[in-house]
N, C-alpha and C. Protein backbone atom coordinates (compact mmCIF):
# COMPACT_ATOMS: atom_id res chain seq x y z
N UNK A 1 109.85 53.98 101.26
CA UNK A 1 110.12 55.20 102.00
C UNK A 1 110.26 54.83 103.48
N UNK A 2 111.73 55.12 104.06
CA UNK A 2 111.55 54.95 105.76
C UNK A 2 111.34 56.42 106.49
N UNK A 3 111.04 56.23 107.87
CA UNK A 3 110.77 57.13 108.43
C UNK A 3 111.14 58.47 108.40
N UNK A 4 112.80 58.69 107.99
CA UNK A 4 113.48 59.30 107.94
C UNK A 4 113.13 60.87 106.74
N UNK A 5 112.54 59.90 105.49
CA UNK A 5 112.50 60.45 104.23
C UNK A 5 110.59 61.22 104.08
N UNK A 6 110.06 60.78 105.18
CA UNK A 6 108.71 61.11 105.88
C UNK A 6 108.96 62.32 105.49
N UNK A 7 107.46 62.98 105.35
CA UNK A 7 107.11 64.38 105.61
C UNK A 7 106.98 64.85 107.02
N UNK A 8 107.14 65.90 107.41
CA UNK A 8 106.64 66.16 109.15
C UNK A 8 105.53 65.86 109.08
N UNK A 9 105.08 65.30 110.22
CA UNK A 9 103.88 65.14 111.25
C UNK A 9 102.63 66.88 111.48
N UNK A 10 103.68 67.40 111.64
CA UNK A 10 103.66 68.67 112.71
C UNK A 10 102.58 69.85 111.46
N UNK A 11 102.44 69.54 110.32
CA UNK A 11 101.41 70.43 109.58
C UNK A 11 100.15 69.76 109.73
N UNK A 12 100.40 68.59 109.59
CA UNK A 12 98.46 67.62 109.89
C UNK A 12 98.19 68.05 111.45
N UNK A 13 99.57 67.54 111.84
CA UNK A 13 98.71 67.97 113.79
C UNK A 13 98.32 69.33 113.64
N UNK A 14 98.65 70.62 113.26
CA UNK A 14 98.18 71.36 113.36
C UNK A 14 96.96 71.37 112.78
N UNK A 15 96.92 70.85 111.55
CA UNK A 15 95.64 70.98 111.07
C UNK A 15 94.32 70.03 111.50
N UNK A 16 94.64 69.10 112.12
CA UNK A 16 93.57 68.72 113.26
C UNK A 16 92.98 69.10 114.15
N UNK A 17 94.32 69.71 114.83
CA UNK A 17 93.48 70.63 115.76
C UNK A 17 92.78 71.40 115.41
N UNK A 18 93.45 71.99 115.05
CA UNK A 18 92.77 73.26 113.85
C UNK A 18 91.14 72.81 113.84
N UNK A 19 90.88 72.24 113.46
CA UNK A 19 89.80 71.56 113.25
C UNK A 19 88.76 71.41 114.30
N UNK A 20 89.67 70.42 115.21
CA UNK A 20 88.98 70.00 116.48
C UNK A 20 88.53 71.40 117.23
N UNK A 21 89.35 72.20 117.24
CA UNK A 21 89.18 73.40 118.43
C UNK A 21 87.47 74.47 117.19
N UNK A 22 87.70 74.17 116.19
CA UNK A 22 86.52 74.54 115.10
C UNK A 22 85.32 74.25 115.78
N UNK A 23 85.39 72.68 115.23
CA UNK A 23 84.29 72.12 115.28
C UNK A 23 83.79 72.03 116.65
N UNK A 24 84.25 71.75 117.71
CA UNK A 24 84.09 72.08 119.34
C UNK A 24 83.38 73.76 119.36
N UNK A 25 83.46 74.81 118.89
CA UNK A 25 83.24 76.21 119.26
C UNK A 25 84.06 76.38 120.34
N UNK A 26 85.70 75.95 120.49
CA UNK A 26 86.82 76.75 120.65
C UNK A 26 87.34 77.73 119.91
N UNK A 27 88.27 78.37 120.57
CA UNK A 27 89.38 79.23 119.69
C UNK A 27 90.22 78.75 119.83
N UNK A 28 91.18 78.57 118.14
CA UNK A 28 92.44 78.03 118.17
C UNK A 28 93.46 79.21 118.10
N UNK A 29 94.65 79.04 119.54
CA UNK A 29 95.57 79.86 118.90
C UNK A 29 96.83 79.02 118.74
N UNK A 30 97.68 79.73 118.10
CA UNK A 30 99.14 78.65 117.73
C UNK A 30 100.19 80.09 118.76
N UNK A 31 100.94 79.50 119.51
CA UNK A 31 101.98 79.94 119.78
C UNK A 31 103.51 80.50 119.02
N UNK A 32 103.98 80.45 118.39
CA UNK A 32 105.15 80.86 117.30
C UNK A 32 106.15 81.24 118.07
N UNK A 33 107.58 80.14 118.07
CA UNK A 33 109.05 81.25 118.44
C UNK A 33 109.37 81.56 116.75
N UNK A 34 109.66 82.93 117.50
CA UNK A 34 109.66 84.00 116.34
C UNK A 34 111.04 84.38 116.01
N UNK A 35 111.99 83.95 114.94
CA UNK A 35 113.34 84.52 114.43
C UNK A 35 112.86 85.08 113.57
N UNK A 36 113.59 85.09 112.17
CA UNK A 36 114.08 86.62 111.19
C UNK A 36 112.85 85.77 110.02
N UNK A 37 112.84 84.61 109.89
CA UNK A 37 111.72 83.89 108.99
C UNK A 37 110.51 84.00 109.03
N UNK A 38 109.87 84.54 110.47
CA UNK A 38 108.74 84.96 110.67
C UNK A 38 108.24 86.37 110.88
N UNK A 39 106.93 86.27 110.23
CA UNK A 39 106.62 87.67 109.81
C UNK A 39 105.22 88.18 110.64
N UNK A 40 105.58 88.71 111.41
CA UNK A 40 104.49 88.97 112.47
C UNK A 40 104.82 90.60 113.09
N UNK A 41 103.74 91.14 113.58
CA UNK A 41 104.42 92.49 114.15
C UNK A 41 105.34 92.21 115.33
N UNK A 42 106.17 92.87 114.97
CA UNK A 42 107.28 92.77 116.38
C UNK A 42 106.90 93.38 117.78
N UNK A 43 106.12 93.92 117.58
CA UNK A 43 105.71 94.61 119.01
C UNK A 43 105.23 93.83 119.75
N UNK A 44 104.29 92.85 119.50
CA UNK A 44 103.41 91.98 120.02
C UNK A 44 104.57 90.85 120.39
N UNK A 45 105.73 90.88 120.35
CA UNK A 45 106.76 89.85 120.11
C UNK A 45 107.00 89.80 121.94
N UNK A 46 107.01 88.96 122.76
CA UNK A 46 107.78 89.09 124.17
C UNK A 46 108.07 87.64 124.22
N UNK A 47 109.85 87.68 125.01
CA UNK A 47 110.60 86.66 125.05
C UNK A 47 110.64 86.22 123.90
N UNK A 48 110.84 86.49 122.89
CA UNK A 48 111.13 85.82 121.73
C UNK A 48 109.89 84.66 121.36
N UNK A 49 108.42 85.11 121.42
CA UNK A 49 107.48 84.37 121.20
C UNK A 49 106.51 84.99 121.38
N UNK A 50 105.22 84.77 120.23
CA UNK A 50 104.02 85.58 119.94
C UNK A 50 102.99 84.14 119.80
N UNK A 51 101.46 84.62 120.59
CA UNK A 51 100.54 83.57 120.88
C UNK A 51 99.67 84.27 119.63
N UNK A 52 99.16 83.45 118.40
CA UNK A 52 98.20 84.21 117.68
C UNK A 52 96.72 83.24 117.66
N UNK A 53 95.91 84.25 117.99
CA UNK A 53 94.51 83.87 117.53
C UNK A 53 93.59 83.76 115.78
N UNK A 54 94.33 82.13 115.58
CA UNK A 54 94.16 81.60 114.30
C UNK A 54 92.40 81.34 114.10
N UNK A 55 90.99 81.85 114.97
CA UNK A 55 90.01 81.25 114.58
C UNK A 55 89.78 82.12 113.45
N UNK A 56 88.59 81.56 112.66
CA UNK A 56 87.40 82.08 111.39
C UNK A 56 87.65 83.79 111.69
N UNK A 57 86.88 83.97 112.70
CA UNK A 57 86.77 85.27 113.19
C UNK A 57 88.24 86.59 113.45
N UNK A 58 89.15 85.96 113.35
CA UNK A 58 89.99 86.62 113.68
C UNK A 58 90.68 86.89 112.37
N UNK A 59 91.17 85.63 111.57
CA UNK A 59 91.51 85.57 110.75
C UNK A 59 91.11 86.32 108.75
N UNK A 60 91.68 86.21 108.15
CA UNK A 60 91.34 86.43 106.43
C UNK A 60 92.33 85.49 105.91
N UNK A 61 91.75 85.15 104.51
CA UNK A 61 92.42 84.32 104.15
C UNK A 61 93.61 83.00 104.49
N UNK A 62 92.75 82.22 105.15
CA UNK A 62 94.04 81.71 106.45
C UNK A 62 94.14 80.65 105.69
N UNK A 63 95.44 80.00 105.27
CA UNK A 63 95.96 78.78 104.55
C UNK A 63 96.92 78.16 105.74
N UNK A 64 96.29 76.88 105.70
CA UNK A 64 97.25 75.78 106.77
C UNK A 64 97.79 75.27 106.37
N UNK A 65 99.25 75.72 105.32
CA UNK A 65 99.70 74.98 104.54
C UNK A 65 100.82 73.81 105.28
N UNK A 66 101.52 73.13 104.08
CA UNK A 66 102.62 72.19 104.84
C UNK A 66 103.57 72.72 105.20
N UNK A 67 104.19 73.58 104.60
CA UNK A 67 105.21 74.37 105.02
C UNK A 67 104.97 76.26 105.81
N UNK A 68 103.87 76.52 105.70
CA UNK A 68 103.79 78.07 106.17
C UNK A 68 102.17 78.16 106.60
N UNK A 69 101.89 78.65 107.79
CA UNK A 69 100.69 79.01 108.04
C UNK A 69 100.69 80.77 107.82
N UNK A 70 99.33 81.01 107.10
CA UNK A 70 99.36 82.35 106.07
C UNK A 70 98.20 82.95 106.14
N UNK A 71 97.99 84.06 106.98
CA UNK A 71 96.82 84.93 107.01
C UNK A 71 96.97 86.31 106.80
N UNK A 72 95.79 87.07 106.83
CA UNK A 72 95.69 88.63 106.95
C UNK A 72 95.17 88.69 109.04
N UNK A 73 95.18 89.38 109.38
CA UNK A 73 94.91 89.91 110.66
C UNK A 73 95.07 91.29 111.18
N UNK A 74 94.15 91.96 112.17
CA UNK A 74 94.22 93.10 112.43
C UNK A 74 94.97 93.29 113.88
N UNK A 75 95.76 94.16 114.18
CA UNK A 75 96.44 94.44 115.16
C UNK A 75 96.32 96.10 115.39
N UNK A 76 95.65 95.98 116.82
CA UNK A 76 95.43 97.45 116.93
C UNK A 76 94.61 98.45 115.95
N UNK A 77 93.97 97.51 114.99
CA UNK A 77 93.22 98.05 113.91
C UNK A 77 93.57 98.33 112.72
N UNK A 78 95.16 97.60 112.43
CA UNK A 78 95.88 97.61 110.82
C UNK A 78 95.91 96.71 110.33
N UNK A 79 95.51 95.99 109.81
CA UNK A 79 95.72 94.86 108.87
C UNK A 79 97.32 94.46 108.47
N UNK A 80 97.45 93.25 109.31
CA UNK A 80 98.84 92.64 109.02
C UNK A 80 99.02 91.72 107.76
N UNK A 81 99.71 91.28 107.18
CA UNK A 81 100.07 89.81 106.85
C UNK A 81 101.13 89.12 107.45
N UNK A 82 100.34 87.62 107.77
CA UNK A 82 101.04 87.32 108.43
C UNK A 82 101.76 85.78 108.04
N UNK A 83 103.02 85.51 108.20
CA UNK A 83 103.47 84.52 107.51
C UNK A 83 104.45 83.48 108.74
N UNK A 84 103.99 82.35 108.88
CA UNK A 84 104.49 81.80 109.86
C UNK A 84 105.06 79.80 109.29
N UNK A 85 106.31 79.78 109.75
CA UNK A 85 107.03 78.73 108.90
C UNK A 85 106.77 78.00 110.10
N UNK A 86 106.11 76.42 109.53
CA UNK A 86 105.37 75.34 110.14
C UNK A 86 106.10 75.12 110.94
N UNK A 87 107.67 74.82 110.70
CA UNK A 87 108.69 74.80 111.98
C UNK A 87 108.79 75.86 113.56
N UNK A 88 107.86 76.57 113.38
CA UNK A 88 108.29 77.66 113.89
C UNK A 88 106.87 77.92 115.17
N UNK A 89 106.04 76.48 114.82
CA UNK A 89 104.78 76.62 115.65
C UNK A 89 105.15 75.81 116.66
N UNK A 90 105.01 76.07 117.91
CA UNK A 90 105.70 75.36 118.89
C UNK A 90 104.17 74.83 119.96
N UNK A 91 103.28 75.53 119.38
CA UNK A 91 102.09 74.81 120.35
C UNK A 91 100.56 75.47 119.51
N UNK A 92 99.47 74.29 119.52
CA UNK A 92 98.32 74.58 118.80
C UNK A 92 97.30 74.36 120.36
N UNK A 93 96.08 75.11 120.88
CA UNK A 93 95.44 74.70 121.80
C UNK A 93 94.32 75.76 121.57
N UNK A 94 93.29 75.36 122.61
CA UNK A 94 91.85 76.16 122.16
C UNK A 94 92.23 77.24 123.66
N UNK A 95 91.58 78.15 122.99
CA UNK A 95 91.93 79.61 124.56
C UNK A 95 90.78 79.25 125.78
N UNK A 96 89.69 78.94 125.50
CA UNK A 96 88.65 78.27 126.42
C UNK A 96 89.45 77.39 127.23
N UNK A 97 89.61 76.05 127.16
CA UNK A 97 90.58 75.20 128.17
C UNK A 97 91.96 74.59 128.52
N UNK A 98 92.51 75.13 127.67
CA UNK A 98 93.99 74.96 127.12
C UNK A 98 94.56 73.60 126.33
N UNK A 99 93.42 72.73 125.89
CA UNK A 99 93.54 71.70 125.50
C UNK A 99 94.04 71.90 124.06
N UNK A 100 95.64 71.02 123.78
CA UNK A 100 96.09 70.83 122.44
C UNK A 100 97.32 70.50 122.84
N UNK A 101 98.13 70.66 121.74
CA UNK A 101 99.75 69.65 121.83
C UNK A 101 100.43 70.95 121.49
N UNK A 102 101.63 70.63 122.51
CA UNK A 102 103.00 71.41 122.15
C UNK A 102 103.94 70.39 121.19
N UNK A 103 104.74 71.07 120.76
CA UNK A 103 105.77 70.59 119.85
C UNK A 103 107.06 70.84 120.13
N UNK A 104 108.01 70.13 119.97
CA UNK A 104 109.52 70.46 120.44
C UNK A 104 109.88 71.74 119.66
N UNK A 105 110.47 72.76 120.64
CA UNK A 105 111.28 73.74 119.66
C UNK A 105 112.14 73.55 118.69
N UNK A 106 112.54 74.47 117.65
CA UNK A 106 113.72 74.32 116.98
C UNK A 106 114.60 74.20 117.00
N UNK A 107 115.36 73.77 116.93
CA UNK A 107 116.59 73.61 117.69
C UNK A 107 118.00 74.56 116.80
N UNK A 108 118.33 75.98 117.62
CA UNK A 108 118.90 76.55 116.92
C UNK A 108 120.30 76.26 116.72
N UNK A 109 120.87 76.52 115.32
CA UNK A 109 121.86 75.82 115.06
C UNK A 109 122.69 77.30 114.32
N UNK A 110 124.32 77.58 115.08
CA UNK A 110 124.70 78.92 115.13
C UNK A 110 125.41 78.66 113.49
N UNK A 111 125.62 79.73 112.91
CA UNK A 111 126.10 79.42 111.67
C UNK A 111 128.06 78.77 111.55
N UNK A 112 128.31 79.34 113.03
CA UNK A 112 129.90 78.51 113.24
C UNK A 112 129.45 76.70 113.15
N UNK A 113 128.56 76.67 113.81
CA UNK A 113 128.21 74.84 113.99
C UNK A 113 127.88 74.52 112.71
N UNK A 114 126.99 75.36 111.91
CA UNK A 114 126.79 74.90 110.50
C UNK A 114 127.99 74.81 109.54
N UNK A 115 128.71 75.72 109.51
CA UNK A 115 130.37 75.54 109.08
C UNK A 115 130.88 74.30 108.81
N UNK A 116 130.89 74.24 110.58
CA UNK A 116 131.59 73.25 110.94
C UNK A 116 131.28 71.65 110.09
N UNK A 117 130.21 71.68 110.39
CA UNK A 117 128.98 70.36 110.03
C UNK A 117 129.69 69.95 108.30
N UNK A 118 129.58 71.15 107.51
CA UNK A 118 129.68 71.01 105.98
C UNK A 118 131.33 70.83 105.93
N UNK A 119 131.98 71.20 107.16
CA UNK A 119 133.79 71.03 106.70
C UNK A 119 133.65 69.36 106.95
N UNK A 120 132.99 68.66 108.24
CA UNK A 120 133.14 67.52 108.90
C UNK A 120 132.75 66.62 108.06
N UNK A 121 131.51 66.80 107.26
CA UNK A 121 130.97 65.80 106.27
C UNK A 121 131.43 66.50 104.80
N UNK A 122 132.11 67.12 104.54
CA UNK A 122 132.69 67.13 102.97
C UNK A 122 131.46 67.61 102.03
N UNK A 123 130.63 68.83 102.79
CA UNK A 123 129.23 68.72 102.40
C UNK A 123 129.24 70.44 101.97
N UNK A 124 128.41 70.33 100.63
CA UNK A 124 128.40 71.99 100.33
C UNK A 124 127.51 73.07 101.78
N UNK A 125 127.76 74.17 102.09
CA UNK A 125 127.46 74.87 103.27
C UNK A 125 125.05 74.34 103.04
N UNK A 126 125.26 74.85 102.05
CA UNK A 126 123.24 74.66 102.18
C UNK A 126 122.99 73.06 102.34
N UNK A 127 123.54 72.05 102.15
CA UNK A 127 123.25 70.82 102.56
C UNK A 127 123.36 70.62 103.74
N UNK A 128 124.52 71.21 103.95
CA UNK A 128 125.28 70.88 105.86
C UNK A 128 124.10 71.22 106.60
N UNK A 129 123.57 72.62 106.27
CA UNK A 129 122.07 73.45 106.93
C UNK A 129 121.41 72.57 107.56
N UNK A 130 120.87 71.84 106.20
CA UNK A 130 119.49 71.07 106.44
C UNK A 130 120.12 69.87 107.18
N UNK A 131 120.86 68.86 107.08
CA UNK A 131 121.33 68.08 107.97
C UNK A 131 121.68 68.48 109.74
N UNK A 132 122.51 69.48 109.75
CA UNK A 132 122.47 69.61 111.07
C UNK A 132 121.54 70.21 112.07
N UNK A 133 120.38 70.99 111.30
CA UNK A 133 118.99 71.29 111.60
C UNK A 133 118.72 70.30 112.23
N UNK A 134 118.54 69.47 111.13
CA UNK A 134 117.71 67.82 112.42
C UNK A 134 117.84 66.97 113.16
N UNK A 135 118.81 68.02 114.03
CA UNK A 135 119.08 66.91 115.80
C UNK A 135 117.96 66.17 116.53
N UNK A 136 118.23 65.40 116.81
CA UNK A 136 117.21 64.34 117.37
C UNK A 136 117.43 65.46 119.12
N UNK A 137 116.11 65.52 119.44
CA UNK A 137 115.31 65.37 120.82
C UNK A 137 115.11 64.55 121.41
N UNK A 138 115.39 64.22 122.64
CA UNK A 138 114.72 63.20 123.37
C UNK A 138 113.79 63.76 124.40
N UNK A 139 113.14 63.28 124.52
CA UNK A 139 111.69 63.66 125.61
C UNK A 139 112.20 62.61 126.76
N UNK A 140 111.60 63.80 128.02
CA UNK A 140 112.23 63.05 129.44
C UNK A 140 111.01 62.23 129.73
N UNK A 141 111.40 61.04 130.56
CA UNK A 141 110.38 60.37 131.08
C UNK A 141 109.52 60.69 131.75
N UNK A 142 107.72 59.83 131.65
CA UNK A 142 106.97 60.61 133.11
C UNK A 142 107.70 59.91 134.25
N UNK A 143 107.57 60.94 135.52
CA UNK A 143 107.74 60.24 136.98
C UNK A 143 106.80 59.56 137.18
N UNK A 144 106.76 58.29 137.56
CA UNK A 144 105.70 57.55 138.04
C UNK A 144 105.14 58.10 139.06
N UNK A 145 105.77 58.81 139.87
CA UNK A 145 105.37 59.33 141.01
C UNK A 145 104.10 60.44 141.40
N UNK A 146 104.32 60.73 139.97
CA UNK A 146 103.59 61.85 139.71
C UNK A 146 101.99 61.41 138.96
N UNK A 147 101.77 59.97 139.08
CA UNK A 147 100.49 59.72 138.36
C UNK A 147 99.63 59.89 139.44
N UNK A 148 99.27 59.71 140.38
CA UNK A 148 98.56 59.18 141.55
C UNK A 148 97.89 60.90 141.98
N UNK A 149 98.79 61.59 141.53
CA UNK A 149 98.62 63.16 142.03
C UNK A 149 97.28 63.53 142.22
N UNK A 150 96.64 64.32 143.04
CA UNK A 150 95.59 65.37 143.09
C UNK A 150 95.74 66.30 142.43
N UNK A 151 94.55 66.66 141.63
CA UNK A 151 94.56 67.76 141.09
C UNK A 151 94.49 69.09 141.77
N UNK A 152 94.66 70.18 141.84
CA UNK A 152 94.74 71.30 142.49
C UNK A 152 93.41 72.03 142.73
N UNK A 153 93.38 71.99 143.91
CA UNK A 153 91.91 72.40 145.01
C UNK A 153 91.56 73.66 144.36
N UNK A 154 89.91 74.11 144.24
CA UNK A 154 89.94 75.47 143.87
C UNK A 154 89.27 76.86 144.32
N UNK A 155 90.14 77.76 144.09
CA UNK A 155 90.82 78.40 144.31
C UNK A 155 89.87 79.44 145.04
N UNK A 156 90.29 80.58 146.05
CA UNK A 156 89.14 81.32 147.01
C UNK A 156 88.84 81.89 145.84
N UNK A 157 87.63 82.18 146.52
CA UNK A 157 86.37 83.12 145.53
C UNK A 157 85.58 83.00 144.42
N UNK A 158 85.67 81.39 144.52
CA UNK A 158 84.74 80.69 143.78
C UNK A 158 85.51 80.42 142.07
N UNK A 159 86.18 81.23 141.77
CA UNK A 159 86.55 81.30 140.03
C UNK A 159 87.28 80.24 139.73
N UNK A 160 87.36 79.67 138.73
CA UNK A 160 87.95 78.42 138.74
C UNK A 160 89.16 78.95 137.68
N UNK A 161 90.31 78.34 137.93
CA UNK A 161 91.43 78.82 137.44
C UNK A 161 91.38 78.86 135.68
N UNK A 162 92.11 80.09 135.46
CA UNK A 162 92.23 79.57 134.07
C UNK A 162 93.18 79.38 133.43
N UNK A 163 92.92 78.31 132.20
CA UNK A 163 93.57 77.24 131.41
C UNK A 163 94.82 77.83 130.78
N UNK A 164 95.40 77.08 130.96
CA UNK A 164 96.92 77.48 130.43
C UNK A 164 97.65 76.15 129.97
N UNK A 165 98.49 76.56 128.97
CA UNK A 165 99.26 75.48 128.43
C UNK A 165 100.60 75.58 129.11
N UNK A 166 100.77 74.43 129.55
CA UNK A 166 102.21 74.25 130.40
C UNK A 166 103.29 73.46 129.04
N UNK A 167 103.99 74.53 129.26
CA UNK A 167 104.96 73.88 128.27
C UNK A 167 106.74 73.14 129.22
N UNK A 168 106.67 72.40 128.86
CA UNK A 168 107.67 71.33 129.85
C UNK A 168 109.02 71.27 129.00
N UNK A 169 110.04 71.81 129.97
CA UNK A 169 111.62 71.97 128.45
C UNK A 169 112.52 70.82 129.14
């Protein structure tokens, strides 16, 4: 088996964290960009992305599966189900310090490009899908410049800033 024919990475990392932010007495939430595959209340939806609070406490029945993370949850006091495709988690971190990993977005692919893909390779339209789905990303380099940095002085009135996940495109 080469790399290629691999399972994703991206269901264990979640489920590590998952873990880590547990066993620490963090809260884990997962971030989600949200299209037509994910099943979440839409209201709670802004910019096309919903932050959910995946701990014990929040959660029912929560399965970290390989392909779909799958709970019950209450919103506003109704009980949702909620169904979220592993592709579709774009960041796992604890809400206490913002510590965890982002993940490259999906990379959306318009159904003219998918067309296209299955005319170019002689390929039935649902094969073309999954092939042109998996464009390679490249991640930009660090600036060297930027190692040496100070961290940011804090802030009047004593409170010390809070943690946020910086997501870098």
């Amino acid at each position: 088996m080469n790399a290629l024919d691999a399972t994703s990475t991206r269901p264990y990392l979640i489920r590590a964290l998952y873990e880590w932010c547990t066993d620490n007495g963090f809260t884990p939430y997962i971030a989600v960009l949200v299209d037509e595959t994910v099943q979440v209340p839409r209201e709670y939806v802004k910019d096309g992305e919903i932050v959910l609070n995946v701990s014990f406490d929040a959660t029912s029945a929560l399965k970290l599966g390989n392909d779909f993370i799958e709970f019950k949850a209450r919103f506003a006091g109704t009980a949702r189900e909620i169904l979220v495709p592993i592709g579709r988690v774009i960041a796992i971190y604890a809400r206490e310090n913002g510590q965890g990993m982002a993940f490259p977005s999906p990379v959306a692919v318009s159904a003219a490009e998918t067309a296209q893909a299955a005319a170019d390779m002689s390929l039935p339209l649902a094969e073309a899908e999954d092939k042109s789905a998996s464009k390679v990303l490249q991640l930009a380099p660090v600036d060297p410049s930027d190692e040496g940095t100070e961290p940011e002085p804090p802030r009047p009135g004593g409170g010390a800033p809070r943690p946020a996940l910086k997501r870098v495109k």
